[in-house]
PDB file of N, CA and C in Angstrom:
ATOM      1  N   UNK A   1     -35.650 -80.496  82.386  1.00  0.00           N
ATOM      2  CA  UNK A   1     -34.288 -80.837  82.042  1.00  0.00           C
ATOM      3  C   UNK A   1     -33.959 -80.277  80.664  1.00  0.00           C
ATOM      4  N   UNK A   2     -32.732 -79.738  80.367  1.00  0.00           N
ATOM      5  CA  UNK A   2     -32.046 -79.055  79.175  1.00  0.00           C
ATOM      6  C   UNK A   2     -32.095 -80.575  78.239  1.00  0.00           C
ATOM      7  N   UNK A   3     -32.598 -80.318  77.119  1.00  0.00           N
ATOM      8  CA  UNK A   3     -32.133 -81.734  76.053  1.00  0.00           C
ATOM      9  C   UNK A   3     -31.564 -80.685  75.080  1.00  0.00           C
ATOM     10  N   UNK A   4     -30.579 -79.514  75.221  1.00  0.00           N
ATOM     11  CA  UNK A   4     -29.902 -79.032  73.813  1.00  0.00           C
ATOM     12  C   UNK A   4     -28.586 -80.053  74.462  1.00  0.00           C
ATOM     13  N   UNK A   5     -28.035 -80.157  72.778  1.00  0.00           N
ATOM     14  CA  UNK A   5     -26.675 -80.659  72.984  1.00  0.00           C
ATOM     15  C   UNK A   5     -25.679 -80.181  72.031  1.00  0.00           C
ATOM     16  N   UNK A   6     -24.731 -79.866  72.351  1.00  0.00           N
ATOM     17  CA  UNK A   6     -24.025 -79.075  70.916  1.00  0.00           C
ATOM     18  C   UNK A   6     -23.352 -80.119  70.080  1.00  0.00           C
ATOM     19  N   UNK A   7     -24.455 -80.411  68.963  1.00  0.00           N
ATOM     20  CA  UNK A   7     -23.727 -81.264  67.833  1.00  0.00           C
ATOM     21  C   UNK A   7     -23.908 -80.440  66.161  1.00  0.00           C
ATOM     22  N   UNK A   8     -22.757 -81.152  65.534  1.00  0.00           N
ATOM     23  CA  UNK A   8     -22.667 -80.394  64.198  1.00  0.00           C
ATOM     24  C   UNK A   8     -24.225 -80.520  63.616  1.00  0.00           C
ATOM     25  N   UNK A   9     -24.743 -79.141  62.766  1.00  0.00           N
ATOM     26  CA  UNK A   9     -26.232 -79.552  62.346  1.00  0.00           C
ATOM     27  C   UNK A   9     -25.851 -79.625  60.784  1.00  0.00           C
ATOM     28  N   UNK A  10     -26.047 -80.854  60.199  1.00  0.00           N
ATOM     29  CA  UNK A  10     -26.089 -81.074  58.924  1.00  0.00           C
ATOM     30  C   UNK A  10     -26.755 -81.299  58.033  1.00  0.00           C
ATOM     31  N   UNK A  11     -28.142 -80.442  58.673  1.00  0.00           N
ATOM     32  CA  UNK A  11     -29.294 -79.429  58.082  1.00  0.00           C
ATOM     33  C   UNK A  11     -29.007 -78.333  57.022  1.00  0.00           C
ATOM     34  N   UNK A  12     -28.283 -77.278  58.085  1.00  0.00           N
ATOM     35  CA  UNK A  12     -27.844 -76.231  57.678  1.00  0.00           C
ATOM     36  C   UNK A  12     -26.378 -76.105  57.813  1.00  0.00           C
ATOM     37  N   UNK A  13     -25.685 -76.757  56.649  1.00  0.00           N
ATOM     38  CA  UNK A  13     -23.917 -76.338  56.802  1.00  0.00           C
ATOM     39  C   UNK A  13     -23.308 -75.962  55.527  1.00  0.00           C
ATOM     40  N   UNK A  14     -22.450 -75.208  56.012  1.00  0.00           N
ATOM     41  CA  UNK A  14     -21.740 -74.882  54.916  1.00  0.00           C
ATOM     42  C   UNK A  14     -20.502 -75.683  54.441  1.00  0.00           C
ATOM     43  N   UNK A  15     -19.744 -76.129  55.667  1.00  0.00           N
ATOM     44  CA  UNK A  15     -18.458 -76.774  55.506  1.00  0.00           C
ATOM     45  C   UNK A  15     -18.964 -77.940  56.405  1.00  0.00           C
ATOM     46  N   UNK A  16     -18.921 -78.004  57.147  1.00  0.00           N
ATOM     47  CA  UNK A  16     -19.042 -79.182  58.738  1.00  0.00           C
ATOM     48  C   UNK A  16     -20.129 -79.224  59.487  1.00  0.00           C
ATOM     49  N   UNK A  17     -20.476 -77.467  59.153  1.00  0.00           N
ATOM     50  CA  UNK A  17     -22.140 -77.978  60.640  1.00  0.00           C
ATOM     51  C   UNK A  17     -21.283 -77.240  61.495  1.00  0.00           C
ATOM     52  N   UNK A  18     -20.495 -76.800  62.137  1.00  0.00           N
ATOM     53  CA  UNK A  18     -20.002 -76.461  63.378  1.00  0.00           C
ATOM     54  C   UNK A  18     -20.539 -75.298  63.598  1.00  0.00           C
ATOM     55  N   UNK A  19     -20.058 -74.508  62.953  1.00  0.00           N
ATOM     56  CA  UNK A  19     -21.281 -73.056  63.233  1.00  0.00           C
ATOM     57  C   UNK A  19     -22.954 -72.848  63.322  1.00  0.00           C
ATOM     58  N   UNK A  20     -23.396 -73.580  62.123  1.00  0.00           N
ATOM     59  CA  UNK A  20     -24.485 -73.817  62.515  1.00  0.00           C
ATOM     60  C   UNK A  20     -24.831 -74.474  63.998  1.00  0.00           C
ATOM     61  N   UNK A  21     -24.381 -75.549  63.921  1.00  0.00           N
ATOM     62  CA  UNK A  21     -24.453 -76.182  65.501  1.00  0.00           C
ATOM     63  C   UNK A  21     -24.370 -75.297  66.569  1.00  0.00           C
ATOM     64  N   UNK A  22     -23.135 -74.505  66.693  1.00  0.00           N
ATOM     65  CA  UNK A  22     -22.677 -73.942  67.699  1.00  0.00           C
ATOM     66  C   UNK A  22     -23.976 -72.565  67.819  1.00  0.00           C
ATOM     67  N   UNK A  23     -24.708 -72.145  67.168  1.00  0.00           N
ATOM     68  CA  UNK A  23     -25.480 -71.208  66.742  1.00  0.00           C
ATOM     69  C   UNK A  23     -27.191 -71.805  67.360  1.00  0.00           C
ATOM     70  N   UNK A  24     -27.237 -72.530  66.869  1.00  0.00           N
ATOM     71  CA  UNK A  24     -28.373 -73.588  67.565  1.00  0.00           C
ATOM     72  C   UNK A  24     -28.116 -73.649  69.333  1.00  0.00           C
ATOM     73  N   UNK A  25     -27.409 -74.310  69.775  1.00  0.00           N
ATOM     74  CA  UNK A  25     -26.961 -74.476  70.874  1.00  0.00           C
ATOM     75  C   UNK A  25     -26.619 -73.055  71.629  1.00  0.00           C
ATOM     76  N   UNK A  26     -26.400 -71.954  71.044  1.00  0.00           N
ATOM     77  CA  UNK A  26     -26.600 -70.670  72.193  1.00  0.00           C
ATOM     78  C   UNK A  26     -27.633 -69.849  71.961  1.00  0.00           C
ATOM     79  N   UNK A  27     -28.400 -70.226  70.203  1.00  0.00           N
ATOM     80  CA  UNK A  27     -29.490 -69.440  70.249  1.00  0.00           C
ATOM     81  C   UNK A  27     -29.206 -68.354  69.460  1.00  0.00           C
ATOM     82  N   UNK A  28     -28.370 -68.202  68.767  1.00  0.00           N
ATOM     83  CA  UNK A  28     -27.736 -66.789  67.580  1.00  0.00           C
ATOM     84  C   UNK A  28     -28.151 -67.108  66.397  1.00  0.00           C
ATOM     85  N   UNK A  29     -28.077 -66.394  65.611  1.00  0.00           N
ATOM     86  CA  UNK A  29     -28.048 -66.721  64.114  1.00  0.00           C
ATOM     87  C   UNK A  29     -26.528 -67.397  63.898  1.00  0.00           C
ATOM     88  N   UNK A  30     -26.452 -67.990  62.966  1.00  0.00           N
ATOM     89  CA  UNK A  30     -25.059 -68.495  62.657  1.00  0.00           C
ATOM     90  C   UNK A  30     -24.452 -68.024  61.491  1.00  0.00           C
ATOM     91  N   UNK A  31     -24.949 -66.916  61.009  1.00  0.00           N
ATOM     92  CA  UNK A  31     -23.827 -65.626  60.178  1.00  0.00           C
ATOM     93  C   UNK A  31     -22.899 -65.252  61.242  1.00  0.00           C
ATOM     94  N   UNK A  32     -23.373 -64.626  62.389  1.00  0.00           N
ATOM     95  CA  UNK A  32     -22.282 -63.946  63.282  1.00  0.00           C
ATOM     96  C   UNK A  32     -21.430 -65.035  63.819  1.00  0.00           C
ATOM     97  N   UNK A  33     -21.824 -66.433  63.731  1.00  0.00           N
ATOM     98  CA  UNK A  33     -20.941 -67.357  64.706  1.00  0.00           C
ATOM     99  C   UNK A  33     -20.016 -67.503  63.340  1.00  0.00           C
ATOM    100  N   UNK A  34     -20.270 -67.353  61.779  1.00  0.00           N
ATOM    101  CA  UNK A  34     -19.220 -67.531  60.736  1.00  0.00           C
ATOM    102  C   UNK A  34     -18.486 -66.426  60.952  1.00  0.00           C
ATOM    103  N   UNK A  35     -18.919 -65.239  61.187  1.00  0.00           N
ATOM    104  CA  UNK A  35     -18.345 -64.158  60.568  1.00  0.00           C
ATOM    105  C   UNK A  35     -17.309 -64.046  61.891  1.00  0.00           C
ATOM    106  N   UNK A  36     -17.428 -64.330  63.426  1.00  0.00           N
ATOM    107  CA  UNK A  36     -16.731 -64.519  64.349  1.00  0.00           C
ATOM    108  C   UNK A  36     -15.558 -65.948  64.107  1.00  0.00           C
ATOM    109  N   UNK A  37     -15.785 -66.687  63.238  1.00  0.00           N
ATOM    110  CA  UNK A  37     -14.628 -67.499  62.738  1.00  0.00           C
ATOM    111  C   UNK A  37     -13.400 -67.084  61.666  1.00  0.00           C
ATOM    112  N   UNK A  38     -13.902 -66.236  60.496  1.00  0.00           N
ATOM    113  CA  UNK A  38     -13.735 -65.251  60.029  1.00  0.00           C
ATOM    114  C   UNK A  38     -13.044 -64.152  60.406  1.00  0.00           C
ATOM    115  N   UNK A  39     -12.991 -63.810  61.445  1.00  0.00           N
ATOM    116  CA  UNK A  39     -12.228 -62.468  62.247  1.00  0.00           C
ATOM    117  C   UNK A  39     -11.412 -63.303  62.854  1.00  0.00           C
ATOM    118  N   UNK A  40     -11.491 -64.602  63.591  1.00  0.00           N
ATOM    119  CA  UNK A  40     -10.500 -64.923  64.364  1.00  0.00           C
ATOM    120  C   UNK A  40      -9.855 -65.815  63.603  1.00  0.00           C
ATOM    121  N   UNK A  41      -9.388 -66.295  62.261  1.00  0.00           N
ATOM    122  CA  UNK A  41      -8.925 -66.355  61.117  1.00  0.00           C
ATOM    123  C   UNK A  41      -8.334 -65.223  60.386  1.00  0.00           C
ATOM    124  N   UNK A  42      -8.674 -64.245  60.577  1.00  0.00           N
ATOM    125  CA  UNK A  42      -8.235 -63.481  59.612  1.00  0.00           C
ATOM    126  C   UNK A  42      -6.994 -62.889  61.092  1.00  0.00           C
ATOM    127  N   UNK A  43      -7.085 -62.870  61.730  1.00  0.00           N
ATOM    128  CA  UNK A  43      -6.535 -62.084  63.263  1.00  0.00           C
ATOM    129  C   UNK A  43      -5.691 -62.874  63.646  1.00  0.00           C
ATOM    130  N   UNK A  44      -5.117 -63.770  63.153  1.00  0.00           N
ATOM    131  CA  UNK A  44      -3.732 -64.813  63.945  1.00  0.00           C
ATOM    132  C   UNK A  44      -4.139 -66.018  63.387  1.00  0.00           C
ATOM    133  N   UNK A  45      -4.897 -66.274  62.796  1.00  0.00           N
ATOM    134  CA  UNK A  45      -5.281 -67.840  62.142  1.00  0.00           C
ATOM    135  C   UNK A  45      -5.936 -69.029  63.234  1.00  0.00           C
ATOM    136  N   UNK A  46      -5.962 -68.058  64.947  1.00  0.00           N
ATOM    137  CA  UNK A  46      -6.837 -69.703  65.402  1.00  0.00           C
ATOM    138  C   UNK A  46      -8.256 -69.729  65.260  1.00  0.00           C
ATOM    139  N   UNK A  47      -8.921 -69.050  64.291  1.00  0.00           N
ATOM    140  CA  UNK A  47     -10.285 -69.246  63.984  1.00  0.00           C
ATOM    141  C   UNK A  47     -10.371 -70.578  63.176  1.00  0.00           C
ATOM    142  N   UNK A  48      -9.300 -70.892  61.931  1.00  0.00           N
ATOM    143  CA  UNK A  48      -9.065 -72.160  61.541  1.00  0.00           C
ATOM    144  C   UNK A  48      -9.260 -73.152  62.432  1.00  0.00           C
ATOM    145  N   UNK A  49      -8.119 -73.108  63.430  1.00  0.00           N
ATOM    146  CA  UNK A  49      -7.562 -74.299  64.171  1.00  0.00           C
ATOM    147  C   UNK A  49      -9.026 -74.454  64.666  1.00  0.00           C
ATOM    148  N   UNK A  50      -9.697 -73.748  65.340  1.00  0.00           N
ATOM    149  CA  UNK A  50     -10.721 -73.737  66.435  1.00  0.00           C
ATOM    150  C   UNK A  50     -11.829 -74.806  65.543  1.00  0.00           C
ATOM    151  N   UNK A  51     -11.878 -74.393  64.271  1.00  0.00           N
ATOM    152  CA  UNK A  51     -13.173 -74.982  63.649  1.00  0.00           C
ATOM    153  C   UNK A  51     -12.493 -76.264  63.259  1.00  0.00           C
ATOM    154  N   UNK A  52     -11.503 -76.370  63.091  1.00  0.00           N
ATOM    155  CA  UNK A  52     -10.873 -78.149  62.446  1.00  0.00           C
ATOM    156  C   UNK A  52     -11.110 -78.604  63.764  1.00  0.00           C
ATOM    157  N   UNK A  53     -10.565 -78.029  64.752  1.00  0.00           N
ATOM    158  CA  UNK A  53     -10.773 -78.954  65.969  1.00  0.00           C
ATOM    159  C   UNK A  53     -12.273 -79.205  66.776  1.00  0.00           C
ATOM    160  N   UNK A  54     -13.443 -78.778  66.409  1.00  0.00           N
ATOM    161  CA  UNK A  54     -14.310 -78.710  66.950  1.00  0.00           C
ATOM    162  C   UNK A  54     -15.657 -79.646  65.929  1.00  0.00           C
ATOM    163  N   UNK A  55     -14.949 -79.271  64.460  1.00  0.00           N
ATOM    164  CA  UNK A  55     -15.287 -80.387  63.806  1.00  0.00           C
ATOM    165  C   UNK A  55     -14.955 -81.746  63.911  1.00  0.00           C
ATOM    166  N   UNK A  56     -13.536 -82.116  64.040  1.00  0.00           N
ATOM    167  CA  UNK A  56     -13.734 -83.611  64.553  1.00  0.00           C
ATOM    168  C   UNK A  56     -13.858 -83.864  65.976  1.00  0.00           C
ATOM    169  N   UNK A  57     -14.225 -82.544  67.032  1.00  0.00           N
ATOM    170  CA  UNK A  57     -14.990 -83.462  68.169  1.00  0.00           C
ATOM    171  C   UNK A  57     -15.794 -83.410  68.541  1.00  0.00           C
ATOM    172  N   UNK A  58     -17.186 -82.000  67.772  1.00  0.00           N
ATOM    173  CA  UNK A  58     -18.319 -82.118  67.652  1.00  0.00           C
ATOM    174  C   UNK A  58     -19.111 -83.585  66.750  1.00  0.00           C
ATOM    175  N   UNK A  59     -19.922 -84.306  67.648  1.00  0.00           N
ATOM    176  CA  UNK A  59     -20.796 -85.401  66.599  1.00  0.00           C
ATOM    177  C   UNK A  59     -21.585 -84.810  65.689  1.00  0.00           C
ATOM    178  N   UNK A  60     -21.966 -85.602  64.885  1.00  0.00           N
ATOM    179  CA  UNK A  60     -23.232 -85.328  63.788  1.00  0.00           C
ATOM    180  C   UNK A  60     -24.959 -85.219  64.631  1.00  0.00           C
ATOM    181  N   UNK A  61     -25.423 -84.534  64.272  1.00  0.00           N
ATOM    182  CA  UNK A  61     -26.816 -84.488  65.038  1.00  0.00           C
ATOM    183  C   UNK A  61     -27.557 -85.268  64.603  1.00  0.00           C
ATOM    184  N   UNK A  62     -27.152 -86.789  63.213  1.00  0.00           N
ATOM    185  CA  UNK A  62     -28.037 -87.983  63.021  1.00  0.00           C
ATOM    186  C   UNK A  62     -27.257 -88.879  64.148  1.00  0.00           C
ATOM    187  N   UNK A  63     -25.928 -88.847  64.940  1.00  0.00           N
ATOM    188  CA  UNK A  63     -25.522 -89.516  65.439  1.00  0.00           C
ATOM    189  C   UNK A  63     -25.409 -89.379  67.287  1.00  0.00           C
ATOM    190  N   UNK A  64     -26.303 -88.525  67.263  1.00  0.00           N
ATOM    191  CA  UNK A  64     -26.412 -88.233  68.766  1.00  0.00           C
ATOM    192  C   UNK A  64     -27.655 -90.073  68.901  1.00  0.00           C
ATOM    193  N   UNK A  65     -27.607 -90.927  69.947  1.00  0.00           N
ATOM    194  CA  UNK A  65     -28.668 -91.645  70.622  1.00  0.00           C
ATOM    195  C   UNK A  65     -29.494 -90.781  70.708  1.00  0.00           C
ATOM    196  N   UNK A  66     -30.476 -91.349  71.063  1.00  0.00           N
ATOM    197  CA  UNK A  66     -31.650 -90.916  72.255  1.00  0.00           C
ATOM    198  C   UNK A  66     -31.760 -91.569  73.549  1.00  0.00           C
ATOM    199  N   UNK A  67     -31.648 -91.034  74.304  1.00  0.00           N
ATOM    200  CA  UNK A  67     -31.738 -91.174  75.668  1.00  0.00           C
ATOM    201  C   UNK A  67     -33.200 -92.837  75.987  1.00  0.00           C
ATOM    202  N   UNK A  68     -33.106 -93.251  76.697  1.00  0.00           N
ATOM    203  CA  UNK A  68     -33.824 -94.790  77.118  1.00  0.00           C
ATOM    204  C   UNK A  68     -34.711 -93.947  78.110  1.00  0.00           C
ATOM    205  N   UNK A  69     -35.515 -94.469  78.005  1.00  0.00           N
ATOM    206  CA  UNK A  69     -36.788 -94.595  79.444  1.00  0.00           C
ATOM    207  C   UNK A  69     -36.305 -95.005  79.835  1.00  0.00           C
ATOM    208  N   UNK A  70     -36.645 -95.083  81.315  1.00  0.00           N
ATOM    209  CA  UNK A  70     -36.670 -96.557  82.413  1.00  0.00           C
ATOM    210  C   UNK A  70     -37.933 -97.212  82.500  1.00  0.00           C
ATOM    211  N   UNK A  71     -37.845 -98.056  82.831  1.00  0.00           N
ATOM    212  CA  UNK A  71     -39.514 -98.397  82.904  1.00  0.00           C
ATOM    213  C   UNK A  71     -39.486 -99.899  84.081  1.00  0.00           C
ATOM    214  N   UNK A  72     -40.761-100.472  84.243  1.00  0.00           N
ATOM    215  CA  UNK A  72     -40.634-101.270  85.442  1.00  0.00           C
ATOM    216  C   UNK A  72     -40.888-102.626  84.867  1.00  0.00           C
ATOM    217  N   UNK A  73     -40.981-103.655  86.236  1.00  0.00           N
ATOM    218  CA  UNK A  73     -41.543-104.906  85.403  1.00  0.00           C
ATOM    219  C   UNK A  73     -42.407-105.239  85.228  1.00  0.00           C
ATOM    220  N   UNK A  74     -43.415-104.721  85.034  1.00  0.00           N
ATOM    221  CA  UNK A  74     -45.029-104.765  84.713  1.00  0.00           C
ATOM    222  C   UNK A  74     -45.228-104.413  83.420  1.00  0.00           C
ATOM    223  N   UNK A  75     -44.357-103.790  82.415  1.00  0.00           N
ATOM    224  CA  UNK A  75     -44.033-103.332  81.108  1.00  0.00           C
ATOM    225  C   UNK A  75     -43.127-104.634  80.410  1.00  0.00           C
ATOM    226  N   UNK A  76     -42.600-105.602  81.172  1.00  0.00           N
ATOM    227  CA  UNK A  76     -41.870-106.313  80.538  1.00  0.00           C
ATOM    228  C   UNK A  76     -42.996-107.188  79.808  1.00  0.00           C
ATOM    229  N   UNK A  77     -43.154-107.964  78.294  1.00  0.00           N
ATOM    230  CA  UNK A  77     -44.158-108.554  77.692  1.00  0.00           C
ATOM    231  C   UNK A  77     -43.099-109.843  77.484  1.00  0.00           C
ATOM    232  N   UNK A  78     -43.094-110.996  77.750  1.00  0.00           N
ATOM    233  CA  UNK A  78     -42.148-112.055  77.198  1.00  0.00           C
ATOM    234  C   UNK A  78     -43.511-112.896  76.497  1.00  0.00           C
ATOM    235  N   UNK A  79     -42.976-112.911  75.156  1.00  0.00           N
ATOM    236  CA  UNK A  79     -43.912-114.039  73.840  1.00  0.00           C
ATOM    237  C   UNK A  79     -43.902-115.369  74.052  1.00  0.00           C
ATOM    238  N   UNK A  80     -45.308-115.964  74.006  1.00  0.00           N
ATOM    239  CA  UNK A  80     -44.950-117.659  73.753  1.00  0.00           C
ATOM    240  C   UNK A  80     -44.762-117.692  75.583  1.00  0.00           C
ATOM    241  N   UNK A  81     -45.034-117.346  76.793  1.00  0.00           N
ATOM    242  CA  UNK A  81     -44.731-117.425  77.735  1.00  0.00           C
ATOM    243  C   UNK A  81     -46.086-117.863  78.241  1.00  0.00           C
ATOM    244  N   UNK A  82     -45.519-119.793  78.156  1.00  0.00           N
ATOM    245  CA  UNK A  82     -46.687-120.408  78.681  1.00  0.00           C
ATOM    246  C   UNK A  82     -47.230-120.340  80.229  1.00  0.00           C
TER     247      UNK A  82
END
């Protein structure tokens, strides 16, 4: 099973994490995913829009869960269970 998920990485950011993130998640370096924000900014301005909007609906990668086991009832332990 795939466990990538595309969240902002706020490891490596410059402004938000979004590029970095987005760079992680396809596997690029994330110069070309800036420098492709950059051109489509400089080219009609929705390289802006794209990154404001992807910043507030990309999460933080401390705020992703982790996924639960399942597990059975032979794992259940109840304390004090006379």
């Amino acid at each position: 099973m795939n466990d990538k998920r595309l969240v902002r990485n706020e490891n490596d950011q410059m402004f938000f994490g979004v590029a970095s993130g987005l760079a992680d998640y396809v596997g690029i370096d994330p110069v070309l995913v800036r420098l492709l924000f950059v051109l489509m900014a400089l080219t009609g301005g929705h390289g802006i829009l794209i990154y404001i909007v992807l910043a507030i609906i990309m999460p933080e990668s401390g705020s992703v869960s982790a996924k639960a086991n399942g597990f059975d009832e032979d794992e259940i332990v109840i304390k004090d269970a006379a």
